[in-house]
N, C-alpha and C. Protein backbone atom coordinates (compact mmCIF):
# COMPACT_ATOMS: atom_id res chain seq x y z
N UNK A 1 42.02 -51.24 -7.25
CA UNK A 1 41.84 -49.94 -7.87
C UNK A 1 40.36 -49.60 -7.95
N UNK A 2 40.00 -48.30 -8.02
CA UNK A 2 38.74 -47.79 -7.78
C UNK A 2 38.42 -47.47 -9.25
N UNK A 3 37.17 -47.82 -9.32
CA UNK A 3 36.48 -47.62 -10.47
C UNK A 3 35.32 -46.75 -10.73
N UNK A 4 35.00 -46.23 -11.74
CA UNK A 4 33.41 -45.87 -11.26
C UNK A 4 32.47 -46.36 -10.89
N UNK A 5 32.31 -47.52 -10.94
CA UNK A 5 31.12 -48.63 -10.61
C UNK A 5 31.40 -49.28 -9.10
N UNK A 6 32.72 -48.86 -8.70
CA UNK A 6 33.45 -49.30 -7.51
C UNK A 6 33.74 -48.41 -6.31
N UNK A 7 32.79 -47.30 -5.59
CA UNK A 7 33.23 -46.23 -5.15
C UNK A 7 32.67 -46.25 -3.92
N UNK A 8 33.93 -46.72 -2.58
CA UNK A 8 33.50 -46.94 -1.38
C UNK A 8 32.62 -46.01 -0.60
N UNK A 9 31.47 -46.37 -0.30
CA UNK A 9 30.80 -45.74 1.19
C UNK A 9 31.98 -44.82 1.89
N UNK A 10 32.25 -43.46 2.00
CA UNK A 10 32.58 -43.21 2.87
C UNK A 10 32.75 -43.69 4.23
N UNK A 11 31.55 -43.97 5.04
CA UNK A 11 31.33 -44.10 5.95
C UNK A 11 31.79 -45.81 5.93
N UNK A 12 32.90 -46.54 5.14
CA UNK A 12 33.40 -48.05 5.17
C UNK A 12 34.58 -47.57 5.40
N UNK A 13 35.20 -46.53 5.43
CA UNK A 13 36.57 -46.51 5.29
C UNK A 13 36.83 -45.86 6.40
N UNK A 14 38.34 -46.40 6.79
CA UNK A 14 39.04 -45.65 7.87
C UNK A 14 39.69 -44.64 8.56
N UNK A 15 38.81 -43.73 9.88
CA UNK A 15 39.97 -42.70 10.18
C UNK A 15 41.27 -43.38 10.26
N UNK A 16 41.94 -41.84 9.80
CA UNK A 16 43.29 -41.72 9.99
C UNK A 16 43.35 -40.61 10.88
N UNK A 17 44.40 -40.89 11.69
CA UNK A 17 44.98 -39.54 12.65
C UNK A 17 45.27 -38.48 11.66
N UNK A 18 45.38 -37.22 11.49
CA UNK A 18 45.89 -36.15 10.61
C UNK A 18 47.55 -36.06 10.88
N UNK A 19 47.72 -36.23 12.53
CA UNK A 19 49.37 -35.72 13.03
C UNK A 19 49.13 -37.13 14.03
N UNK A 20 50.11 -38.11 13.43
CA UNK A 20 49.85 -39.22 14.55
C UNK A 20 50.76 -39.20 15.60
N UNK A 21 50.92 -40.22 16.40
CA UNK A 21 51.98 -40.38 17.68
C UNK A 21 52.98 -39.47 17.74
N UNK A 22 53.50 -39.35 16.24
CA UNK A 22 54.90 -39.05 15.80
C UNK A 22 55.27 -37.50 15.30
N UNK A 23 53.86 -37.01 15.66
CA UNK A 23 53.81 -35.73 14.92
C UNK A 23 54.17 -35.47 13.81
N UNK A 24 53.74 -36.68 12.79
CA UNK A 24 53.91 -36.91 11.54
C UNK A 24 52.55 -36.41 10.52
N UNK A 25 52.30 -36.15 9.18
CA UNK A 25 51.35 -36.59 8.43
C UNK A 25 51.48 -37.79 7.81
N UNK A 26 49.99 -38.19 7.65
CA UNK A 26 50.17 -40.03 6.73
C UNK A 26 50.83 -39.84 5.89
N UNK A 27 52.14 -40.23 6.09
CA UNK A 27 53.38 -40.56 5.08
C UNK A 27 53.15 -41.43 4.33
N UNK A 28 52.23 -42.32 4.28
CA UNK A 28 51.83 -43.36 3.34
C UNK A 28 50.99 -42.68 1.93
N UNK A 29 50.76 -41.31 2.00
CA UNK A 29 50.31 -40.65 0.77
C UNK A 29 50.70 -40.03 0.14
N UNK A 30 52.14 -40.06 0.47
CA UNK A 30 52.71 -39.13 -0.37
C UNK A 30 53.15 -39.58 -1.94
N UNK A 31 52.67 -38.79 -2.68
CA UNK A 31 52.69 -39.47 -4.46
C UNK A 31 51.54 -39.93 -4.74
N UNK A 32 50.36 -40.30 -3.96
CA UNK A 32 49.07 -41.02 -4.10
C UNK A 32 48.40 -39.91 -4.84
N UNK A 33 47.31 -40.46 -5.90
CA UNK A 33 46.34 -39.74 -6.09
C UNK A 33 44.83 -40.32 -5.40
N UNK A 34 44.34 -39.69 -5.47
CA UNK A 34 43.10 -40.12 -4.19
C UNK A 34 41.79 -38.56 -4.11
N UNK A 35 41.30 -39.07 -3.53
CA UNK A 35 39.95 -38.23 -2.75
C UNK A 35 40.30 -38.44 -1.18
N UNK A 36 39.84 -37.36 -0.68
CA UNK A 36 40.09 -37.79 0.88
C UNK A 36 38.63 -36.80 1.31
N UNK A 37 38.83 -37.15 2.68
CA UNK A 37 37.67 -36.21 3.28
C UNK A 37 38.43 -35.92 4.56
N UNK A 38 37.97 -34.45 5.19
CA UNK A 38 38.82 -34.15 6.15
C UNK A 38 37.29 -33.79 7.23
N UNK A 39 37.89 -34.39 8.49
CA UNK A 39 37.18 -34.65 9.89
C UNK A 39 37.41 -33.50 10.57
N UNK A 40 37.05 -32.87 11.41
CA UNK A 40 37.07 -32.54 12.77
C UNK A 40 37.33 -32.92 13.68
N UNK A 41 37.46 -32.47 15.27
CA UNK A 41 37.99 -33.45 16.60
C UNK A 41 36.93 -34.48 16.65
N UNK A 42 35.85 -33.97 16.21
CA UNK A 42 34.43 -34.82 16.30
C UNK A 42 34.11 -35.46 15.76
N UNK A 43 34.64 -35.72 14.67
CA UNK A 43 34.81 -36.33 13.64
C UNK A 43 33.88 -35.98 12.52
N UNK A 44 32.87 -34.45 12.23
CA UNK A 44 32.24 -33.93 11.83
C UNK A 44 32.96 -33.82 10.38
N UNK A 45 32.70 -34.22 8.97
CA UNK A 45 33.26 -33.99 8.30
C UNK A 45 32.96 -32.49 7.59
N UNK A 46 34.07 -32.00 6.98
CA UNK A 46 34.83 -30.53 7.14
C UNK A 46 34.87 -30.08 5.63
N UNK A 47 35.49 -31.50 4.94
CA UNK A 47 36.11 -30.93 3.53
C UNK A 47 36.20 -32.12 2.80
N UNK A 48 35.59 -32.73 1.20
CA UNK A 48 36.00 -33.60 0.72
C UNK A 48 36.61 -32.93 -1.04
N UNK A 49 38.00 -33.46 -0.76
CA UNK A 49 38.91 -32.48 -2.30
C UNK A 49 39.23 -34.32 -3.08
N UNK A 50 40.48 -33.71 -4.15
CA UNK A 50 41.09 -34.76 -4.73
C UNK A 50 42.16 -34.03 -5.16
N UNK A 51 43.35 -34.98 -5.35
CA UNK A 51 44.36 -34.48 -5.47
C UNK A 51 45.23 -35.40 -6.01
N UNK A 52 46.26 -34.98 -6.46
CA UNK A 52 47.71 -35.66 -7.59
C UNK A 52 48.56 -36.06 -6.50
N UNK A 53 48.61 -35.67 -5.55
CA UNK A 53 49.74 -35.82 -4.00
C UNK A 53 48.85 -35.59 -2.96
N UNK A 54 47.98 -36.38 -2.53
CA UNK A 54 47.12 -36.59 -1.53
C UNK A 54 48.12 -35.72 -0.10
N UNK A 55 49.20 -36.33 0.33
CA UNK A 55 50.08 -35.58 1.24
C UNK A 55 50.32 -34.30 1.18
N UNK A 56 50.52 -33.94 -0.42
CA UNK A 56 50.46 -32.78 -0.12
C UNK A 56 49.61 -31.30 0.14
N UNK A 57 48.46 -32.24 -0.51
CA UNK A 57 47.01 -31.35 -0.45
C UNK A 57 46.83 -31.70 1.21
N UNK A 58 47.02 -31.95 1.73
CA UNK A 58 46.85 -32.68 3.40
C UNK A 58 47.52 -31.39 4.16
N UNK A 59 48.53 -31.64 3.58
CA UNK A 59 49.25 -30.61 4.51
C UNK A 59 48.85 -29.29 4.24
N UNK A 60 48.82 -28.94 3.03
CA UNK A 60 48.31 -27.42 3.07
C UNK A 60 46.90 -27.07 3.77
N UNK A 61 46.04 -27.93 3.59
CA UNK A 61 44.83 -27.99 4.24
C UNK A 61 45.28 -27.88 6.40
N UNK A 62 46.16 -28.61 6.40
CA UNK A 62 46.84 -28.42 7.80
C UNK A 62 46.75 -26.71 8.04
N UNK A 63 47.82 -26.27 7.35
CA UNK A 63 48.03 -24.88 7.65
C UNK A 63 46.97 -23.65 7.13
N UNK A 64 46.08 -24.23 6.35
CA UNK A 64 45.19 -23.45 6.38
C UNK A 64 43.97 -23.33 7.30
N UNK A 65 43.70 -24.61 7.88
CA UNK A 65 42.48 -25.21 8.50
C UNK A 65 43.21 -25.95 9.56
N UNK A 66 44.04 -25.42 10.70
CA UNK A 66 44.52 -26.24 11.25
C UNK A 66 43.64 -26.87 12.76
N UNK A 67 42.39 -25.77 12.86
CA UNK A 67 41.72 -26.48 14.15
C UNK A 67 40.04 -27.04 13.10
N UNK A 68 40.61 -27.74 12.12
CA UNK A 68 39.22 -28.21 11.37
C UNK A 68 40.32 -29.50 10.98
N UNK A 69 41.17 -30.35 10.99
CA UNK A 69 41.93 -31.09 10.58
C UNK A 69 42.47 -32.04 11.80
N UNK A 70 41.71 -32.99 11.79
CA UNK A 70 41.94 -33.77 12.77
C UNK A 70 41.72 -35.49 12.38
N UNK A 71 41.09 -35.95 11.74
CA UNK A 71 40.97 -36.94 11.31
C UNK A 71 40.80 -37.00 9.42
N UNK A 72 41.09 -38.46 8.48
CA UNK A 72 41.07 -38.13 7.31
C UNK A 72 40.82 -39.32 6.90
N UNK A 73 39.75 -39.51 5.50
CA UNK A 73 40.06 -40.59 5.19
C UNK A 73 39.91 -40.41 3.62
N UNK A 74 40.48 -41.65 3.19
CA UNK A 74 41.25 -41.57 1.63
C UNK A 74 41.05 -42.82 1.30
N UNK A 75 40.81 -42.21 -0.32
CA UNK A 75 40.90 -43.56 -1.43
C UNK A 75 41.62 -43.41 -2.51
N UNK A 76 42.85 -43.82 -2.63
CA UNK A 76 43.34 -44.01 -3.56
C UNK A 76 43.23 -44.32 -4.60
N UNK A 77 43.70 -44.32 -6.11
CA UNK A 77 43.46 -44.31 -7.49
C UNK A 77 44.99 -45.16 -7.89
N UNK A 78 44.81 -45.68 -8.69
CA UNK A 78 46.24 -45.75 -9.37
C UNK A 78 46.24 -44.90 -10.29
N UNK A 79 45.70 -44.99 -11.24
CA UNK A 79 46.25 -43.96 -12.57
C UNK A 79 45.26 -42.74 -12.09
N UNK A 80 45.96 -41.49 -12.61
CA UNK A 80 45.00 -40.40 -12.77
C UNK A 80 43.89 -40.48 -13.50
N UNK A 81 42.50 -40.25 -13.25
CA UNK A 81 41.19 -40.10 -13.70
C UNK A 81 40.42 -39.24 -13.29
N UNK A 82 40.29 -37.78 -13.89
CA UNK A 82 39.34 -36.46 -12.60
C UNK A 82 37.88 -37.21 -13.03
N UNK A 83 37.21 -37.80 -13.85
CA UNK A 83 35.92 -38.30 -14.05
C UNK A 83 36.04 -38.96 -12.81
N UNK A 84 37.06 -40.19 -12.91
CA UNK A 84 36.64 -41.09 -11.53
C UNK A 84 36.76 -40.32 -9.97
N UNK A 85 38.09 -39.57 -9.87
CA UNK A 85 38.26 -38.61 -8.64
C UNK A 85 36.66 -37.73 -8.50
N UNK A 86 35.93 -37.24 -9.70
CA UNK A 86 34.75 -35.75 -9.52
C UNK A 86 33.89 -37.03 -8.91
N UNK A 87 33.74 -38.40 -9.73
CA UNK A 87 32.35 -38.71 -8.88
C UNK A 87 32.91 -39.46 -7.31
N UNK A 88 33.55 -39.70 -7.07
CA UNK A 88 34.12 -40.07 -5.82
C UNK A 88 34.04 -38.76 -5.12
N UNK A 89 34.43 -38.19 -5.03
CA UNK A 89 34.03 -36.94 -4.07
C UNK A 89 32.38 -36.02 -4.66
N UNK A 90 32.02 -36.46 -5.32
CA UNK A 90 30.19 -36.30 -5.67
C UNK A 90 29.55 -37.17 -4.72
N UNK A 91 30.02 -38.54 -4.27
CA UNK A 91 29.03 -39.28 -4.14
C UNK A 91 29.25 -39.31 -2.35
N UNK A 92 30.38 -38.95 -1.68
CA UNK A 92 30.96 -39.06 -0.64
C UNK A 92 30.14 -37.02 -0.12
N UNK A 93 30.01 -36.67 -0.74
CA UNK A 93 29.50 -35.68 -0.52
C UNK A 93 27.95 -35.54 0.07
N UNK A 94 27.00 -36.16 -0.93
CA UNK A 94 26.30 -36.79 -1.29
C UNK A 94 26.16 -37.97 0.09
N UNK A 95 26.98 -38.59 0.42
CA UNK A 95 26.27 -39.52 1.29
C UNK A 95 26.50 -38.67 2.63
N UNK A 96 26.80 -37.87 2.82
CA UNK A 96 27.30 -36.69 3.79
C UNK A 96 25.93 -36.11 4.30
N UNK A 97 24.88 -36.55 3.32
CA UNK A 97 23.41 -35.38 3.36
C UNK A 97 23.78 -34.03 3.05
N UNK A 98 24.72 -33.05 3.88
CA UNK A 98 24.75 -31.86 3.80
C UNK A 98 26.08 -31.66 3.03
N UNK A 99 26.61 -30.61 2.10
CA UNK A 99 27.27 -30.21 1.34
C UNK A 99 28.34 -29.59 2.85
N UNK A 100 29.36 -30.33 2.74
CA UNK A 100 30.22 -29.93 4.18
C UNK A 100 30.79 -27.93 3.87
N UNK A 101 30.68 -27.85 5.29
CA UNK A 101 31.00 -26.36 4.68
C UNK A 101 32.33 -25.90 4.11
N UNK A 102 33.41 -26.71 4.21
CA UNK A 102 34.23 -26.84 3.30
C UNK A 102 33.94 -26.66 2.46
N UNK A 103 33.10 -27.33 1.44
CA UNK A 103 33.04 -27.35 -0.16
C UNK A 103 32.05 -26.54 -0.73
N UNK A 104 31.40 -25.66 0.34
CA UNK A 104 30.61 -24.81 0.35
C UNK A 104 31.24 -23.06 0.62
N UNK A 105 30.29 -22.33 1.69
CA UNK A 105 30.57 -21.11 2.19
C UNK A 105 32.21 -21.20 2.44
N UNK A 106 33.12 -21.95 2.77
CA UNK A 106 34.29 -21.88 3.10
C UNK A 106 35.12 -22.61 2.77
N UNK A 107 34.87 -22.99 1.00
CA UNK A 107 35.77 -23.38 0.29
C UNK A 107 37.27 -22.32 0.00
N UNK A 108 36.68 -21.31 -0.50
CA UNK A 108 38.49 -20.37 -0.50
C UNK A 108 39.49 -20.58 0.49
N UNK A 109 38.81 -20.70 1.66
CA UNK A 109 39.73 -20.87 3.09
C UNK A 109 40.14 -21.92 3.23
N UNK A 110 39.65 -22.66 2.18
CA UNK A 110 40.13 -24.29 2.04
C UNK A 110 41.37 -24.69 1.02
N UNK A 111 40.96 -24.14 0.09
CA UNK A 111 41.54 -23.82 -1.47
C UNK A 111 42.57 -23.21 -1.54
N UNK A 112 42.46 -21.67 -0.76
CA UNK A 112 43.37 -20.63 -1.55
C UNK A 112 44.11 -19.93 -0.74
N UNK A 113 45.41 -19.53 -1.14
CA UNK A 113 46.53 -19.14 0.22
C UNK A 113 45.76 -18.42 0.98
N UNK A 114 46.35 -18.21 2.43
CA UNK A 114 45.89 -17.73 3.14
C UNK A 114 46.13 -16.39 2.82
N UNK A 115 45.17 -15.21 3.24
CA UNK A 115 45.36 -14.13 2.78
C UNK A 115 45.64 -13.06 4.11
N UNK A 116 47.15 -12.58 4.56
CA UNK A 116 47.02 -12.00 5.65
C UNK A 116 46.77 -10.92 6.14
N UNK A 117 46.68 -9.84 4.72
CA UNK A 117 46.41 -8.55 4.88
C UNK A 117 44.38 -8.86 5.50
N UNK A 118 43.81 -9.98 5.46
CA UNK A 118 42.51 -9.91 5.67
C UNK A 118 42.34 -9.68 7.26
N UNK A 119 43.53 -10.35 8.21
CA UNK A 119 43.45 -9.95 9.32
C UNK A 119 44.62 -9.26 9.96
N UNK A 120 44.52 -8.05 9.04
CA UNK A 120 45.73 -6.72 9.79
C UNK A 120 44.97 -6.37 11.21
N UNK A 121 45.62 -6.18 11.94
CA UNK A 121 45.03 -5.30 13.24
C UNK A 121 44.78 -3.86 12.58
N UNK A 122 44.27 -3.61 13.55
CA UNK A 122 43.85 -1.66 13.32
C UNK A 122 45.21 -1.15 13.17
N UNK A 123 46.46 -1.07 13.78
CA UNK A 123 47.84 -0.58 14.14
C UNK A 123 48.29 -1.02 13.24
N UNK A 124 47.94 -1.91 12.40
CA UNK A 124 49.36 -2.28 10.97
C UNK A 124 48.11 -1.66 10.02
N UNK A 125 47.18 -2.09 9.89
CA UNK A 125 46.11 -1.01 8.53
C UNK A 125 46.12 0.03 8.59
N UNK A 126 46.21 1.02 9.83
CA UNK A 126 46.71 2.68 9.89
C UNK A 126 47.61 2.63 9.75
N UNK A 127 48.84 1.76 9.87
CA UNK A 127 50.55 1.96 8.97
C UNK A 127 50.89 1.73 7.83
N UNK A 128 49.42 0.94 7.60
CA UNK A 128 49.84 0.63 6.17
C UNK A 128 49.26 1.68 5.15
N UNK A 129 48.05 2.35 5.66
CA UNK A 129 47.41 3.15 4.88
C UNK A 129 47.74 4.60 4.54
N UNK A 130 48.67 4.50 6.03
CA UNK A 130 49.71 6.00 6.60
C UNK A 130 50.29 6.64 5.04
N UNK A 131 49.67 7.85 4.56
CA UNK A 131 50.12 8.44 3.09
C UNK A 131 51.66 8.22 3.01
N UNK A 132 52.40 9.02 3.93
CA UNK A 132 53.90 8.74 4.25
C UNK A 132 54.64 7.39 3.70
N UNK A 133 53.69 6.23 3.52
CA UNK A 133 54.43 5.45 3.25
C UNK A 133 54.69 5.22 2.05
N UNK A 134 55.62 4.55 1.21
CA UNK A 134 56.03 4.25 -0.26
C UNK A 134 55.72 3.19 -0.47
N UNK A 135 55.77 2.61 -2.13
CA UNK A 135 54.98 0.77 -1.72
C UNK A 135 55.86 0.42 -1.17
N UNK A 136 57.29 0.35 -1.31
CA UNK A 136 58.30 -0.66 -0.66
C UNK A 136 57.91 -0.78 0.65
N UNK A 137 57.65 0.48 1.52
CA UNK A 137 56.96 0.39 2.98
C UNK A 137 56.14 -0.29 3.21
N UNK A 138 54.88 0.07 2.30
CA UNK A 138 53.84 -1.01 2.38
C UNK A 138 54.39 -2.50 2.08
N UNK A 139 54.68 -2.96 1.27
CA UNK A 139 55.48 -4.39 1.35
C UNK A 139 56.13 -4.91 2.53
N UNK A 140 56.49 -4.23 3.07
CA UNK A 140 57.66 -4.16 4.40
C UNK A 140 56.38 -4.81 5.24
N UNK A 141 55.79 -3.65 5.35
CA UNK A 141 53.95 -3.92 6.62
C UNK A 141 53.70 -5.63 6.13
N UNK A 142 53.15 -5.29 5.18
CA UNK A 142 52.28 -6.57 4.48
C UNK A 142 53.34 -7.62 4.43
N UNK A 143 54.47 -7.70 4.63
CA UNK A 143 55.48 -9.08 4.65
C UNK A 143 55.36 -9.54 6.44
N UNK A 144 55.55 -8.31 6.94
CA UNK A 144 55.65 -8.20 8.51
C UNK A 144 54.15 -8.88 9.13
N UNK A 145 52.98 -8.90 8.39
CA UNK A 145 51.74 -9.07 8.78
C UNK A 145 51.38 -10.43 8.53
N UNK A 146 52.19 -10.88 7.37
CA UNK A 146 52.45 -12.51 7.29
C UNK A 146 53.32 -13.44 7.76
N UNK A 147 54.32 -12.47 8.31
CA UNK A 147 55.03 -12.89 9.62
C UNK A 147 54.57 -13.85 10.58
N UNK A 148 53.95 -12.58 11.03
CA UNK A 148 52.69 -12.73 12.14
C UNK A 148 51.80 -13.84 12.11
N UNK A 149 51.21 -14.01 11.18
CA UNK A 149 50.32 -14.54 10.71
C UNK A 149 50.68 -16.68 10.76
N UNK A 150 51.84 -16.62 9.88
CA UNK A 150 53.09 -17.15 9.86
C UNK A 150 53.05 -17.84 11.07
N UNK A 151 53.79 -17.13 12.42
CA UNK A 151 54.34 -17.43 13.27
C UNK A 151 52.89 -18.01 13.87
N UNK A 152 51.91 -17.54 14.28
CA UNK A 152 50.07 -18.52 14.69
C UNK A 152 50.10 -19.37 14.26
N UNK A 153 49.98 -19.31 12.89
CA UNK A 153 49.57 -20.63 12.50
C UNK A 153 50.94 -21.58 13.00
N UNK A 154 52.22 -21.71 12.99
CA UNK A 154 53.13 -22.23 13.13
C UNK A 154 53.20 -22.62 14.52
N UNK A 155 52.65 -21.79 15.63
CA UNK A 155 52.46 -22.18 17.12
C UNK A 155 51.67 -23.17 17.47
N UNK A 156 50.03 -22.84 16.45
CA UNK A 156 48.93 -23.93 16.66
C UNK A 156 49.81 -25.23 16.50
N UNK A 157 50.58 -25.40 15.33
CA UNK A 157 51.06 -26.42 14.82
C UNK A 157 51.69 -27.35 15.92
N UNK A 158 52.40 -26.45 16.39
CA UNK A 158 53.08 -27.15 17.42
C UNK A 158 52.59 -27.27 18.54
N UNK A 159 51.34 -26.87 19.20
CA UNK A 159 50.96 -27.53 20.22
C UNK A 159 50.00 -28.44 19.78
N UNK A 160 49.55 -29.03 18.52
CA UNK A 160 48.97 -30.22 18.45
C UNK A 160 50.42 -31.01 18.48
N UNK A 161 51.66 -30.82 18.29
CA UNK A 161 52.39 -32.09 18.53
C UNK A 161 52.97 -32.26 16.48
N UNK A 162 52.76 -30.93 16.04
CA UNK A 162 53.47 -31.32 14.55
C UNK A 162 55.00 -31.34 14.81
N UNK A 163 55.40 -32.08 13.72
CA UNK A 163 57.17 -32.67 13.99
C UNK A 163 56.87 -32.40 11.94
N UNK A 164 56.35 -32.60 11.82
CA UNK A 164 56.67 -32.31 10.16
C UNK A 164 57.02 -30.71 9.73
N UNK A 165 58.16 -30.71 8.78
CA UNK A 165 58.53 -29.27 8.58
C UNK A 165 57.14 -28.63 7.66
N UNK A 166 57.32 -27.31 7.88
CA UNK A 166 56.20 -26.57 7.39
C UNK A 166 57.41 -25.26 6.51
N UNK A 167 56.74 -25.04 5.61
CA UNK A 167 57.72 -23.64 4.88
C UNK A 167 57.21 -23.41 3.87
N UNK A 168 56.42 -22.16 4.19
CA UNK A 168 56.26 -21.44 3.31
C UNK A 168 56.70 -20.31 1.77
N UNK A 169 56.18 -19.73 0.98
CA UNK A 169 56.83 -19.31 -0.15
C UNK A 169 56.71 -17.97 0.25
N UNK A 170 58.44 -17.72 0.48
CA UNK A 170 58.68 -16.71 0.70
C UNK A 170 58.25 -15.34 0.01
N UNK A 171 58.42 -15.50 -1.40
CA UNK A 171 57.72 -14.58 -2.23
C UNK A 171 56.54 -14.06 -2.23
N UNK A 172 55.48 -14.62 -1.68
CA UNK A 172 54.36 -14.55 -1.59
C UNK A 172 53.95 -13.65 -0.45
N UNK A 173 54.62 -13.54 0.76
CA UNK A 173 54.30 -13.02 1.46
C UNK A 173 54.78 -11.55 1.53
N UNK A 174 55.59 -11.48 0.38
CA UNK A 174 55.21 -9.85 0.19
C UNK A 174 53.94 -9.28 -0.54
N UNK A 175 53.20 -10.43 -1.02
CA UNK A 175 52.01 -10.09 -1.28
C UNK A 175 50.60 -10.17 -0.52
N UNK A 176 51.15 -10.79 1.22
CA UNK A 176 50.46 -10.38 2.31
C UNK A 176 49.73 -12.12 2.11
N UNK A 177 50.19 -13.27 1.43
CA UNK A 177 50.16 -14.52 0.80
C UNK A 177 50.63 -15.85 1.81
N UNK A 178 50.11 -16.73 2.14
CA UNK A 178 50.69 -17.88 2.47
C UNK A 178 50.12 -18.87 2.12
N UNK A 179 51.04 -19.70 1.33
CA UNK A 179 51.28 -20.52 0.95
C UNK A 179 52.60 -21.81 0.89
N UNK A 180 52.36 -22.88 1.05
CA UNK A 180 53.28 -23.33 1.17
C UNK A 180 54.13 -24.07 -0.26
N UNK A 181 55.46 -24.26 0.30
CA UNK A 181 56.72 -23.58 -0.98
C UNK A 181 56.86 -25.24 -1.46
């Protein structure tokens, strides 16, 4: 167990594949609490969080960041501690030199559902803006635009070789929202 006085070198610990052979995520984290740091193809690190379900903060980070998610590495906790989790990802940060832009300029995109009304085309923002329409219409657009949105990210997925289900909260995406359910 990790302690405060006990807080591995990043750079001692092991990649993990993100989607291995099996087009799986490390199933070995699921229920873990931990710090992880997330890689690039390059192995450029991207993002260091902490989380109550390491797997599941993994995966959402998948579908949000899915061509920044390629390698990962993690330290587990047994009991919950955010003192011990804040300086474990302080100090892994910190040995990083640079504040990864993850946890920086492009933390929201890391953090927070994806937002799809941000990339309407010109042809759904003039339908959506179209006076003619009622909100229910607009909802209609803005569900239809996370569709879309939806269905990309869900393609990337699958040509890296994902086999893990992905499903999002339906509700949300009448608020032009993705997130997963």
């Amino acid at each position: 167990m990790t302690t405060e006085t006990n807080i591995p070198p990043l750079a001692s610990l092991e990649y993990i594949a993100y989607i291995d052979e099996d087009g799986q995520l490390p199933e070995q984290l699921q229920g873990k609490i931990g710090v992880y740091a997330i890689f690039d193809q390059k192995q450029v690190l991207q993002y260091v969080g902490y989380s109550r379900d390491v797997y599941l903060s993994l995966k959402q980070h998948l579908v949000r960041q899915p061509q920044k998610c390629y390698w990962v590495k993690v330290q587990t906790i047994e009991r919950p501690s955010r003192t011990v989790l804040e300086n474990i990802e302080k100090a892994w940060i910190e040995e990083n030199v640079s504040v990864p832009v993850g946890n920086s300029d492009d933390k929201e995109k890391w953090t927070q559902p994806i937002n799809a009304k941000a990339v309407m085309t010109a042809e759904e923002q003039a339908n959506y803006e179209n006076p003619a329409n009622d909100e229910m219409a607009k909802i209609k657009i803005v569900k239809n635009v996370a569709r879309r949105v939806e269905a990309e990210i869900l393609k990337v997925l699958e040509v890296r070789g994902l086999q893990t289900q992905i499903r999002f909260h339906p509700k949300l995406k009448e608020e032009g929202l993705l997130d997963l359910k």
